[in-house]
C-alpha atoms as a PDB file:
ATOM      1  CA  UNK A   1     120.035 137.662  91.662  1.00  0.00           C
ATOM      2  CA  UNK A   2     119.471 134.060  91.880  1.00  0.00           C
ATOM      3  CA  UNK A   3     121.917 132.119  93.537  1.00  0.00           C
ATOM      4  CA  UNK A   4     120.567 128.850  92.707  1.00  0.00           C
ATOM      5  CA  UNK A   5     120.806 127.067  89.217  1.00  0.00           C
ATOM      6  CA  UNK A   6     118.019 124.234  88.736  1.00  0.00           C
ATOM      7  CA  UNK A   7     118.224 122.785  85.792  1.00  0.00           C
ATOM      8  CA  UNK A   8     114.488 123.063  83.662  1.00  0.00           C
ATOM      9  CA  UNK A   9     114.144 119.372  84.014  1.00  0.00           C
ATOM     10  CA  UNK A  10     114.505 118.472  87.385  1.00  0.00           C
ATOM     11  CA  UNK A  11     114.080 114.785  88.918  1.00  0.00           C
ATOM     12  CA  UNK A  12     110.636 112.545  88.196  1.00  0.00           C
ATOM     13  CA  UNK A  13     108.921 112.967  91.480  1.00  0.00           C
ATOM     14  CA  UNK A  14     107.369 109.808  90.530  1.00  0.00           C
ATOM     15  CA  UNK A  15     110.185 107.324  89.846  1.00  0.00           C
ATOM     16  CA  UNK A  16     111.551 108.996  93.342  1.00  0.00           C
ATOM     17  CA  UNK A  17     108.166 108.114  95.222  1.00  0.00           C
ATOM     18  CA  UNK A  18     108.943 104.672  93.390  1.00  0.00           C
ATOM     19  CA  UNK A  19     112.378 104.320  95.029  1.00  0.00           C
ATOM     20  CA  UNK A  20     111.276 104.779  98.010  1.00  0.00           C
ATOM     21  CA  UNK A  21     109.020 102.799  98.250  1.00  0.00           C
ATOM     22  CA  UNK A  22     111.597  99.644  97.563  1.00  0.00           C
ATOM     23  CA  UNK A  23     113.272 101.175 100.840  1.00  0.00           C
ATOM     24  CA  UNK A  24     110.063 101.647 102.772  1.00  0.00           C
ATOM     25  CA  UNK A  25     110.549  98.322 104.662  1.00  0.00           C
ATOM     26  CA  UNK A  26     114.056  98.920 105.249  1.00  0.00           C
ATOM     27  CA  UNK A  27     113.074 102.227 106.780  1.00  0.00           C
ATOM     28  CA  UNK A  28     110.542 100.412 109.438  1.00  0.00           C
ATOM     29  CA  UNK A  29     107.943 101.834 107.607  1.00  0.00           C
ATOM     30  CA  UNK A  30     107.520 105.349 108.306  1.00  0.00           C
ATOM     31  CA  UNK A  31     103.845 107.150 108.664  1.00  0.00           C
ATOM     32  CA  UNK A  32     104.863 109.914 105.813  1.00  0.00           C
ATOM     33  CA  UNK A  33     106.840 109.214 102.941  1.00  0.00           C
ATOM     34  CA  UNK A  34     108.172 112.588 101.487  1.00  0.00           C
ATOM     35  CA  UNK A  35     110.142 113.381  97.830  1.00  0.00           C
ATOM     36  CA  UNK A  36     111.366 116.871  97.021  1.00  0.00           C
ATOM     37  CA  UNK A  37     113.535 118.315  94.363  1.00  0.00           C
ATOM     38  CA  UNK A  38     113.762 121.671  95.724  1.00  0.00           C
ATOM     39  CA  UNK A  39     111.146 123.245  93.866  1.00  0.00           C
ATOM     40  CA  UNK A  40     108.098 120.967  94.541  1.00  0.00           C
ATOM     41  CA  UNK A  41     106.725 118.480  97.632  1.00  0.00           C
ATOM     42  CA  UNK A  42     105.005 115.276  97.940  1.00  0.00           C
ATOM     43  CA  UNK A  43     104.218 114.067 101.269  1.00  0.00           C
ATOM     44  CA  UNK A  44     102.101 110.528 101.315  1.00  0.00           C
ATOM     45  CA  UNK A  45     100.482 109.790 104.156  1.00  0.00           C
ATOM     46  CA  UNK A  46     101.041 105.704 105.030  1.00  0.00           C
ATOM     47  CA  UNK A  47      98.253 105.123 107.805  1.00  0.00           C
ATOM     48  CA  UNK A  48      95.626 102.712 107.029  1.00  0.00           C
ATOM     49  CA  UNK A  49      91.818 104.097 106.284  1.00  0.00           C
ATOM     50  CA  UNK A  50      93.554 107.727 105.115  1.00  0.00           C
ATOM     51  CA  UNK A  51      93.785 108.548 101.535  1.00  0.00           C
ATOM     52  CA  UNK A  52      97.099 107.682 100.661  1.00  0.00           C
ATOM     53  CA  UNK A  53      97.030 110.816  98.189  1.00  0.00           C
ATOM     54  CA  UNK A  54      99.802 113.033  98.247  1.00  0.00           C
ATOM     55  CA  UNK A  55     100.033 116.338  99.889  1.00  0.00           C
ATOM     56  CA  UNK A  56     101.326 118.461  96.947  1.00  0.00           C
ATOM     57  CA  UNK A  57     102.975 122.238  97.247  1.00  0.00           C
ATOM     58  CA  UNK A  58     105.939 123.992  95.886  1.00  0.00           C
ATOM     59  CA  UNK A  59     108.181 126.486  97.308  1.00  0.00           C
ATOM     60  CA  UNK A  60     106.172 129.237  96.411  1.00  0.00           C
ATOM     61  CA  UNK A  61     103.061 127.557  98.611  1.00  0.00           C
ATOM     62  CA  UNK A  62     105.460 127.951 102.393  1.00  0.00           C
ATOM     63  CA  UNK A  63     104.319 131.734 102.320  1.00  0.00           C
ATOM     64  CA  UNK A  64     101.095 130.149 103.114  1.00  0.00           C
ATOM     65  CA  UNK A  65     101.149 128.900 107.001  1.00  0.00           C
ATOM     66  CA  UNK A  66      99.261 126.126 106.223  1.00  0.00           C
ATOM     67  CA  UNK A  67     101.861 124.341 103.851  1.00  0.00           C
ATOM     68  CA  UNK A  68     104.813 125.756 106.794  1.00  0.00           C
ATOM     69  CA  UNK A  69     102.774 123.965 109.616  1.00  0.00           C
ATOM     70  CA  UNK A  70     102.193 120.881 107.389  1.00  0.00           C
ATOM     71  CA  UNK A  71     106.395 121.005 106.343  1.00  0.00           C
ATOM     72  CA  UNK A  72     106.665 121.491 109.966  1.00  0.00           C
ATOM     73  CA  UNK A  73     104.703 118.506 111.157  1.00  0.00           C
ATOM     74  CA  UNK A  74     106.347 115.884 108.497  1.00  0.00           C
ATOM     75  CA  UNK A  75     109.294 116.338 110.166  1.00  0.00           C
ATOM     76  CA  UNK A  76     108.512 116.724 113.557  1.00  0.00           C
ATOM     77  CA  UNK A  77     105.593 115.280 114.229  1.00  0.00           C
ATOM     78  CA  UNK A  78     103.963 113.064 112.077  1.00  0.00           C
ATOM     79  CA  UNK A  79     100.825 112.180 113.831  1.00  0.00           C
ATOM     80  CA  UNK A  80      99.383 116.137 113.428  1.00  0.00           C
ATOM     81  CA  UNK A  81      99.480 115.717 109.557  1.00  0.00           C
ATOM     82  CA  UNK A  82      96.877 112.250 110.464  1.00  0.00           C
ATOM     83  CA  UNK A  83      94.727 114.640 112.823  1.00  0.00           C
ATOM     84  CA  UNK A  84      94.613 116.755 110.666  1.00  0.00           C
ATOM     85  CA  UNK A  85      93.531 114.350 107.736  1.00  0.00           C
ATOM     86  CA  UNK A  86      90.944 112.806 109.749  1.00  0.00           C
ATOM     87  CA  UNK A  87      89.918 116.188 110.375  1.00  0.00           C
ATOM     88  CA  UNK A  88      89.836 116.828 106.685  1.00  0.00           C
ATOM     89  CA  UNK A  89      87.807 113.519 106.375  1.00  0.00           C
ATOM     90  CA  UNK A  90      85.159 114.463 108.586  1.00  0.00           C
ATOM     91  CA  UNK A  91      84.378 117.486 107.303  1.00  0.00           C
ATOM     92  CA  UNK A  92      84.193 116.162 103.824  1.00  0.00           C
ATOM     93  CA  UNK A  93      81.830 113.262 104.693  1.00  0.00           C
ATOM     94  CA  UNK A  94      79.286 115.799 106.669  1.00  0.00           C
ATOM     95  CA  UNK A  95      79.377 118.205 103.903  1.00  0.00           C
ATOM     96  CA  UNK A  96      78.879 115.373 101.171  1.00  0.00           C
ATOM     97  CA  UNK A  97      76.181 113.815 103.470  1.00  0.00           C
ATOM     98  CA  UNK A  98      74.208 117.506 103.319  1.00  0.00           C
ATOM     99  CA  UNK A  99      74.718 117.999  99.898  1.00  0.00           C
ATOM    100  CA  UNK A 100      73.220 114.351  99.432  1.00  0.00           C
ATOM    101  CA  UNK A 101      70.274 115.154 101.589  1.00  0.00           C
ATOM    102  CA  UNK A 102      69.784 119.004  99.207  1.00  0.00           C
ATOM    103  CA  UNK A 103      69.736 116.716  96.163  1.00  0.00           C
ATOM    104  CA  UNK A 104      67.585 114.304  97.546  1.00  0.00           C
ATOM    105  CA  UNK A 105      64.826 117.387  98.583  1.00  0.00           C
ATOM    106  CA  UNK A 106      65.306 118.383  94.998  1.00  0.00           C
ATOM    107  CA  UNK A 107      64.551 115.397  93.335  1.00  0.00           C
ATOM    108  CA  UNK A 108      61.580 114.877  95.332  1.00  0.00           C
ATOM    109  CA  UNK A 109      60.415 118.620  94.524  1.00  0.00           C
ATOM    110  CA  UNK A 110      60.838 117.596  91.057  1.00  0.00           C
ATOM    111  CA  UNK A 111      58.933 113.920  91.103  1.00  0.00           C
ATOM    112  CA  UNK A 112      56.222 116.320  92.648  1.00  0.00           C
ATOM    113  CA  UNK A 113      56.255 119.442  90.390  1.00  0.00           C
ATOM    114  CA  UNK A 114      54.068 119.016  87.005  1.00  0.00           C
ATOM    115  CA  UNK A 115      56.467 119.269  84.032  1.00  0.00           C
ATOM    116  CA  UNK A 116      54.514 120.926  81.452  1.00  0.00           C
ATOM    117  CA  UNK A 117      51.316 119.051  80.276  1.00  0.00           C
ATOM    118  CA  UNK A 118      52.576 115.597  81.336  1.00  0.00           C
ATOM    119  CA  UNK A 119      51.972 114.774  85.151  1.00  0.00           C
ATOM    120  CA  UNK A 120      55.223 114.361  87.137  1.00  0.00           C
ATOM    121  CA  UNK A 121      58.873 114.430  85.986  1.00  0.00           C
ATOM    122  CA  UNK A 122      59.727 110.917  84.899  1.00  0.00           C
ATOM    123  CA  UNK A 123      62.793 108.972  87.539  1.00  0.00           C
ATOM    124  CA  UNK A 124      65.203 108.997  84.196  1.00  0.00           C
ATOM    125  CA  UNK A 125      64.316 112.250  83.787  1.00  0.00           C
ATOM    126  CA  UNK A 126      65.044 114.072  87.196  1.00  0.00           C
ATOM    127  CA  UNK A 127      68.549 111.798  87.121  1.00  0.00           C
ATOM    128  CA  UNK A 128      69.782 113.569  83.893  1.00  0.00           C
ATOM    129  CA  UNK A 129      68.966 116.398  85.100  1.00  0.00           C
ATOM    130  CA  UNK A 130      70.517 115.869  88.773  1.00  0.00           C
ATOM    131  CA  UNK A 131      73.494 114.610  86.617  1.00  0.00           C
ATOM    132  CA  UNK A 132      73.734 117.364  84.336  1.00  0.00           C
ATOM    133  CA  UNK A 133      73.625 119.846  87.406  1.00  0.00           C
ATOM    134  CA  UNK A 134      76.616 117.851  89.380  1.00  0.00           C
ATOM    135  CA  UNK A 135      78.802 118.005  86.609  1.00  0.00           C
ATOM    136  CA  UNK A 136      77.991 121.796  85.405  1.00  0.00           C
ATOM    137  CA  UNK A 137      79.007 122.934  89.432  1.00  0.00           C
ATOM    138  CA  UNK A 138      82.301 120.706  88.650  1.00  0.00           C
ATOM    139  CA  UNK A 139      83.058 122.247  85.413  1.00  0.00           C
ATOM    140  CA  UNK A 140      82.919 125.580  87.262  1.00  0.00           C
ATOM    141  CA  UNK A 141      84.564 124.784  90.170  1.00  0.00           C
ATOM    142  CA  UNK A 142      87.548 123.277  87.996  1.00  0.00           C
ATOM    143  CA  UNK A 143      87.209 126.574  85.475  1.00  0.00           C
ATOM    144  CA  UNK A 144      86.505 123.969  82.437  1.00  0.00           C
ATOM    145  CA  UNK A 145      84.967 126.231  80.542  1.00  0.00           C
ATOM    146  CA  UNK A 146      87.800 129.158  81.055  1.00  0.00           C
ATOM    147  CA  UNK A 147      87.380 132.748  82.917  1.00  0.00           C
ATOM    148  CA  UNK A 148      84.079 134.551  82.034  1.00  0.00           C
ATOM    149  CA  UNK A 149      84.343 137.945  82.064  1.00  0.00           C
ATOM    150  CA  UNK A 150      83.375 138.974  85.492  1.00  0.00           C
ATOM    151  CA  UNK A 151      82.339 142.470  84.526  1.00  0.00           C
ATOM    152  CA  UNK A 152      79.131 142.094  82.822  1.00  0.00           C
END
């Protein structure tokens, strides 16, 4: 039995981020600005050279310890949710920087490879292709094309 009513619509998480930001100064500007409505969370983090991109996760999400710990931290102690963006940071950077460095030995493979009967892959050429490849590995990550059937 549920004891709680929400109504389908519930409050523009936006115009609420808006609103408080109008109070932000009045609140001596606070490292994490959070909204709610009781069924979903936005924490932004304020510090400079951090994404200021929210931190998004509903109710559901808090069976998960990471959401709990990050819930936790907001409000009592802001400064583990930066560590841990930093953290976050880092680890992004030295994975983009190795993924760089892969696509940079495969481009080279490729300017060195014969294509056929003409001599070397063309520059234009092994960009498309690079290209092509990036954006086919996004598509799948982001399931653009839908669920294949796994059982073939």
């Amino acid at each position: 039995m549920n004891l709680f009513r929400f109504p389908h619509k519930l409050k523009d998480l936006d115009s609420a981020y808006t609103q408080l930001l109008a109070y932000r100064s009045s609140l001596d500007n606070p490292p994490l600005l959070i909204v709610c409505d009781f069924l979903d969370y936005r924490i932004y983090p304020q510090w400079p050279n951090l994404s200021g991109q929210p931190i998004k996760f509903k109710n559901d999400d808090l069976v998960d310890s990471h959401y709990r710990d990050l819930l936790r931290w907001a409000l009592t102690d802001p400064d583990k949710i930066r560590q841990h963006l930093e953290k976050e940071r880092l680890e992004s950077e030295k994975l983009t920087i190795a993924l760089a460095g892969k696509f940079a030995e495969l481009a080279d493979l490729m300017r060195q490879h014969p294509l056929g009967q003409s001599p070397k892959w063309e520059a234009l050429q092994i960009a498309r292709f690079l290209t092509k490849l990036v954006f086919a590995l996004f598509a799948e990550d982001i399931d653009l094309w839908g669920k294949r059937n796994k059982s073939k």
